[in-house]
N, C-alpha and C. Protein backbone atom coordinates (compact mmCIF):
# COMPACT_ATOMS: atom_id res chain seq x y z
N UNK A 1 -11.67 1.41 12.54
CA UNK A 1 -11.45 0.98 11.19
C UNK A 1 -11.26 -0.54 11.20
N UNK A 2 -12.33 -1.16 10.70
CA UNK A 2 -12.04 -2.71 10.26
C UNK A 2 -11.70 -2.98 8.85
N UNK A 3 -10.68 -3.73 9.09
CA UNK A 3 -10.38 -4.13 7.41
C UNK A 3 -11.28 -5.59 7.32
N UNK A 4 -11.48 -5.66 5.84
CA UNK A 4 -12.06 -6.64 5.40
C UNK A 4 -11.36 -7.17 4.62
N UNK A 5 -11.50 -8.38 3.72
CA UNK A 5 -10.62 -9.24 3.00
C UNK A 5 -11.01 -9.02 1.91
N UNK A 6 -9.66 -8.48 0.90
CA UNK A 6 -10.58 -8.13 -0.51
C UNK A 6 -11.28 -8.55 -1.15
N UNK A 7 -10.71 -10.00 -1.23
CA UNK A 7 -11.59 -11.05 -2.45
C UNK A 7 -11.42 -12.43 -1.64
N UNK A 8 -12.21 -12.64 -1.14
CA UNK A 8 -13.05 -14.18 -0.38
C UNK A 8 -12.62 -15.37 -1.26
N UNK A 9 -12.60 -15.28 -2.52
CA UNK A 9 -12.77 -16.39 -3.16
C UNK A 9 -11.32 -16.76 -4.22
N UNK A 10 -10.07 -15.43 -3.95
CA UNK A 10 -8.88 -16.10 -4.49
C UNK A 10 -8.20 -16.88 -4.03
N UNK A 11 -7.11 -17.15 -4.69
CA UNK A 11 -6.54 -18.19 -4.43
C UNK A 11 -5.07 -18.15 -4.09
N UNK A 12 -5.23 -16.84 -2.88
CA UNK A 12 -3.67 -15.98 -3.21
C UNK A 12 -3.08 -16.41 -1.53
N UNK A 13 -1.94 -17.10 -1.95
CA UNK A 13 -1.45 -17.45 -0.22
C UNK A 13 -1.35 -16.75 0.84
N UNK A 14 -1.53 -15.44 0.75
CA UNK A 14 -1.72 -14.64 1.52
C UNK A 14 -2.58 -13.35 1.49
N UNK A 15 -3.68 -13.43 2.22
CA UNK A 15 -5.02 -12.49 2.19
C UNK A 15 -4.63 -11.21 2.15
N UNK A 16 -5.35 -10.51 1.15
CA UNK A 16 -5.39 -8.67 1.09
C UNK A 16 -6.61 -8.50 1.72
N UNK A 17 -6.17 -7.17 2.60
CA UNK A 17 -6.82 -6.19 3.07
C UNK A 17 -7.52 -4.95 2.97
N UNK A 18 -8.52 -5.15 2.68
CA UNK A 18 -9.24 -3.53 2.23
C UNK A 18 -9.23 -2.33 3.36
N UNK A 19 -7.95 -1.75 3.10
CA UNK A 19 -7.76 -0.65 3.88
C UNK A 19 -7.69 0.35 3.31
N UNK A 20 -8.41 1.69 3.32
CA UNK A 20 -8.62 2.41 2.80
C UNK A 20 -7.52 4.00 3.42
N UNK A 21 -6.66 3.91 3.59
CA UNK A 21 -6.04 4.66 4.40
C UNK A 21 -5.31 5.75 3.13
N UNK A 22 -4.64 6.75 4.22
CA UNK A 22 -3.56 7.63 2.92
C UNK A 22 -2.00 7.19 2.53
N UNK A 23 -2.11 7.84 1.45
CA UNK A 23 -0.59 7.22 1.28
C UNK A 23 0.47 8.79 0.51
N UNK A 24 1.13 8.75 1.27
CA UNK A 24 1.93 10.19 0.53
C UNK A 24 3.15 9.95 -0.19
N UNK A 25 3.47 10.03 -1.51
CA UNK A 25 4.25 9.87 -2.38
C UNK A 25 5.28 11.09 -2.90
N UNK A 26 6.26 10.69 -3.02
CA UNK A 26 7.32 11.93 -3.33
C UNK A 26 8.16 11.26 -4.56
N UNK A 27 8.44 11.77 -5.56
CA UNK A 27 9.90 11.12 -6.85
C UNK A 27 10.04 12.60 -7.07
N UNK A 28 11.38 12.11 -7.42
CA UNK A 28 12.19 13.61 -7.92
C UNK A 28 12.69 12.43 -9.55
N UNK A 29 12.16 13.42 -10.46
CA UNK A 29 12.44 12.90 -11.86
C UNK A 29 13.48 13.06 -12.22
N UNK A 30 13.90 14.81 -12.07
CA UNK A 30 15.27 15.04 -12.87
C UNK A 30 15.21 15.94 -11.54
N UNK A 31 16.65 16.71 -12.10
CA UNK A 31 16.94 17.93 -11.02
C UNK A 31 15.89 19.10 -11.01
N UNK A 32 14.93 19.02 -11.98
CA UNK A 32 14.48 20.69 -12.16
C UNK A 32 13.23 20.12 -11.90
N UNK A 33 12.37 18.68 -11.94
CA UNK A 33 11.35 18.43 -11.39
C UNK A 33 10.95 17.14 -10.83
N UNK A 34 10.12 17.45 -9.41
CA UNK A 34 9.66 16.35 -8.91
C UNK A 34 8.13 16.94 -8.40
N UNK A 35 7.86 15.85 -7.74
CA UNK A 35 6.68 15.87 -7.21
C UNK A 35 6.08 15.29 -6.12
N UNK A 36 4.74 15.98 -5.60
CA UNK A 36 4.25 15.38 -4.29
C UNK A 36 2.89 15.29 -4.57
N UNK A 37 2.63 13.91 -3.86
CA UNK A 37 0.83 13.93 -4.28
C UNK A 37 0.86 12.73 -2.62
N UNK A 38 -0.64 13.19 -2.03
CA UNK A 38 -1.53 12.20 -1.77
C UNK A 38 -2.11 11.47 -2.45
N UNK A 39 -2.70 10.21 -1.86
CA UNK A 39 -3.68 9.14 -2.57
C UNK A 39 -4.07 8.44 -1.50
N UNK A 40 -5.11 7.28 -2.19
CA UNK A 40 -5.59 6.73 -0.97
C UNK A 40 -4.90 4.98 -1.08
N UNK A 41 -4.72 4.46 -0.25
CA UNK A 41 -4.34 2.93 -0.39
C UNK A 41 -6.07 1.92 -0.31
N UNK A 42 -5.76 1.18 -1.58
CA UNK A 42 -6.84 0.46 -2.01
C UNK A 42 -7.16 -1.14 -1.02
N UNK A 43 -6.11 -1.69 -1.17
CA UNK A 43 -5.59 -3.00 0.11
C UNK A 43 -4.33 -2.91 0.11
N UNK A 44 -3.86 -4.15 0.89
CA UNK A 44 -3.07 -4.19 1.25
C UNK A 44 -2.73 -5.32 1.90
N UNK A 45 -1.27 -6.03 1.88
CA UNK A 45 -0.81 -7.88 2.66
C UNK A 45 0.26 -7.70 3.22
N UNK A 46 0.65 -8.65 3.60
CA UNK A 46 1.89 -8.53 4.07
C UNK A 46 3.43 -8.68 3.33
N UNK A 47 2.70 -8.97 1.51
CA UNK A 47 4.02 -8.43 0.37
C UNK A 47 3.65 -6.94 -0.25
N UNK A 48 2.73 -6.94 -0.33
CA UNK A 48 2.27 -5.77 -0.53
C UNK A 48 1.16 -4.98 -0.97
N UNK A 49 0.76 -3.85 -1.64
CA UNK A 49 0.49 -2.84 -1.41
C UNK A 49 -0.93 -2.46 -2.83
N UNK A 50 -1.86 -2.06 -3.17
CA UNK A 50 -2.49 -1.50 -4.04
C UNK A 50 -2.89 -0.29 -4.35
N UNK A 51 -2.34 0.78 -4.81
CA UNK A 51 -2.53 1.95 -4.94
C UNK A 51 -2.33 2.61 -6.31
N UNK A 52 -3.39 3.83 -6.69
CA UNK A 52 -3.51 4.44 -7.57
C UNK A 52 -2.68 6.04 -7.99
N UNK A 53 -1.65 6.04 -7.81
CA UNK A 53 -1.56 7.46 -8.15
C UNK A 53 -1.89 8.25 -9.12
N UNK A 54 -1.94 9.76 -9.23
CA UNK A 54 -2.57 10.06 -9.99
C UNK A 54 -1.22 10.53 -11.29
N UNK A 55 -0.15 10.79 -10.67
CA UNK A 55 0.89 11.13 -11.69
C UNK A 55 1.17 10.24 -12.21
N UNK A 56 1.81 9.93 -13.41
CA UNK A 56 2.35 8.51 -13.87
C UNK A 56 3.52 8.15 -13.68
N UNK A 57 3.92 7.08 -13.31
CA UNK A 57 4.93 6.59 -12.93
C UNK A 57 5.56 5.26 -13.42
N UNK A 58 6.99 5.86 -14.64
CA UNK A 58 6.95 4.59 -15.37
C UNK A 58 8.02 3.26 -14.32
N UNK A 59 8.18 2.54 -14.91
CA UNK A 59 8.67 1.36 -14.57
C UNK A 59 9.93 1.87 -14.22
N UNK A 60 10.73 1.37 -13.16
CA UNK A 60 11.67 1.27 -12.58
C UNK A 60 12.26 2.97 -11.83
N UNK A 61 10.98 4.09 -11.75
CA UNK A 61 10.95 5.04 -11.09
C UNK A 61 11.19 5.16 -9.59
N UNK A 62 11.81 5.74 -8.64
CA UNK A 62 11.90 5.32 -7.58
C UNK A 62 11.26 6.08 -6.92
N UNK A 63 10.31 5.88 -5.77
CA UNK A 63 9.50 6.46 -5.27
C UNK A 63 9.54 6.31 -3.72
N UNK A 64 9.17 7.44 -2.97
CA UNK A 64 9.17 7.21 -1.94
C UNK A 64 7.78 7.41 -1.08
N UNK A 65 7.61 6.80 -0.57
CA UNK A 65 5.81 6.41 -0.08
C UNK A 65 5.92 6.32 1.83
N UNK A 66 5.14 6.42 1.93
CA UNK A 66 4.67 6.74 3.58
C UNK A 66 3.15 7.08 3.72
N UNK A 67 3.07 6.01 4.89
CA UNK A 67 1.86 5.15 5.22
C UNK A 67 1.37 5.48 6.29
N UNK A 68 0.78 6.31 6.90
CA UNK A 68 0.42 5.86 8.90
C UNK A 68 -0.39 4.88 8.40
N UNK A 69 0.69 3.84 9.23
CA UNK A 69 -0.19 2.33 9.45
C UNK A 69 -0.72 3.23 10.91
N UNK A 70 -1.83 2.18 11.08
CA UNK A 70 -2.44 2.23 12.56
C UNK A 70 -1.57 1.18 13.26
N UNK A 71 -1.38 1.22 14.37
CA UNK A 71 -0.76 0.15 15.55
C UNK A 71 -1.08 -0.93 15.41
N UNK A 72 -2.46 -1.23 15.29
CA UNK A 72 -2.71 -2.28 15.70
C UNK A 72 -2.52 -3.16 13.92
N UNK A 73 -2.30 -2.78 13.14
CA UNK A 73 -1.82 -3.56 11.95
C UNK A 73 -0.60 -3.17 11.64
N UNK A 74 0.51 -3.06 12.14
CA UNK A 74 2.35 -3.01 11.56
C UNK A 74 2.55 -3.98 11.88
N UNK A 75 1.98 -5.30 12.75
CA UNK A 75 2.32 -6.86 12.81
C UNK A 75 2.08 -7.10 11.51
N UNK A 76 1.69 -6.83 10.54
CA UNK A 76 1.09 -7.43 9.44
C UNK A 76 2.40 -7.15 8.19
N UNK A 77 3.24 -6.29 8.52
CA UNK A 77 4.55 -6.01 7.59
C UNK A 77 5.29 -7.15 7.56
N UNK A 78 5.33 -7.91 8.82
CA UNK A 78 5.99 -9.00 9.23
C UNK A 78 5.69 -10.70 9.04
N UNK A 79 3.62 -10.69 9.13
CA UNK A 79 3.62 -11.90 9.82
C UNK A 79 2.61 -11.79 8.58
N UNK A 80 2.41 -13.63 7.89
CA UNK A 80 1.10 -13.46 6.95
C UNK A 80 0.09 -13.52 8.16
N UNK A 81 -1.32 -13.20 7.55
CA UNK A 81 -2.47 -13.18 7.87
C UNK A 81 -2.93 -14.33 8.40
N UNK A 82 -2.17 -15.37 7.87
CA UNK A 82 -3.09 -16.61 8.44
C UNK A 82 -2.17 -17.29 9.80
N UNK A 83 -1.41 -16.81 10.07
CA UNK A 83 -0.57 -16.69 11.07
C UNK A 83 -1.61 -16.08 12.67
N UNK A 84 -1.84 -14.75 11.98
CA UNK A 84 -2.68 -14.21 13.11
C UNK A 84 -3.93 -14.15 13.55
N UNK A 85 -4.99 -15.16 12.40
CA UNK A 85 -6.25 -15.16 12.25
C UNK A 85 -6.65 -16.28 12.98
């Protein structure tokens, strides 16, 4: 899996990554319902994250998400991109 750089031509201090990986999401709304869904992660930097879920999720919902990063990119939680390039 090679990531590529989303957009070549912004102007964002630190480069996103087109990683197409899974992402598994869990919120518990109230006591009587929550929910679990997969999705896929769109990119991704070292602030963060682009993803679509399919449930809606309003503002200030708390969610809990889990990622298999691959190994060879969890330096990237830490360090910007242009650090390691």
């Amino acid at each position: 899996m090679t990531p590529t750089h989303a957009k070549e031509n912004n102007n964002r201090r630190i480069q996103r990554l087109n990683l197409s990986l899974p992402i598994r999401f869990e919120s518990h709304v109230n006591e009587s319902f929550s929910w679990k869904e997969v999705a896929r992660l769109n990119d991704l930097s070292a602030l963060g994250a682009d993803f679509n879920p399919c449930h809606p999720v309003k503002c200030g919902r708390l969610l809990q998400m889990t990622i298999p990063m691959p190994h060879k990119f969890v330096h990237l939680i830490f360090f910007p991109l242009e650090e390691i390039e």
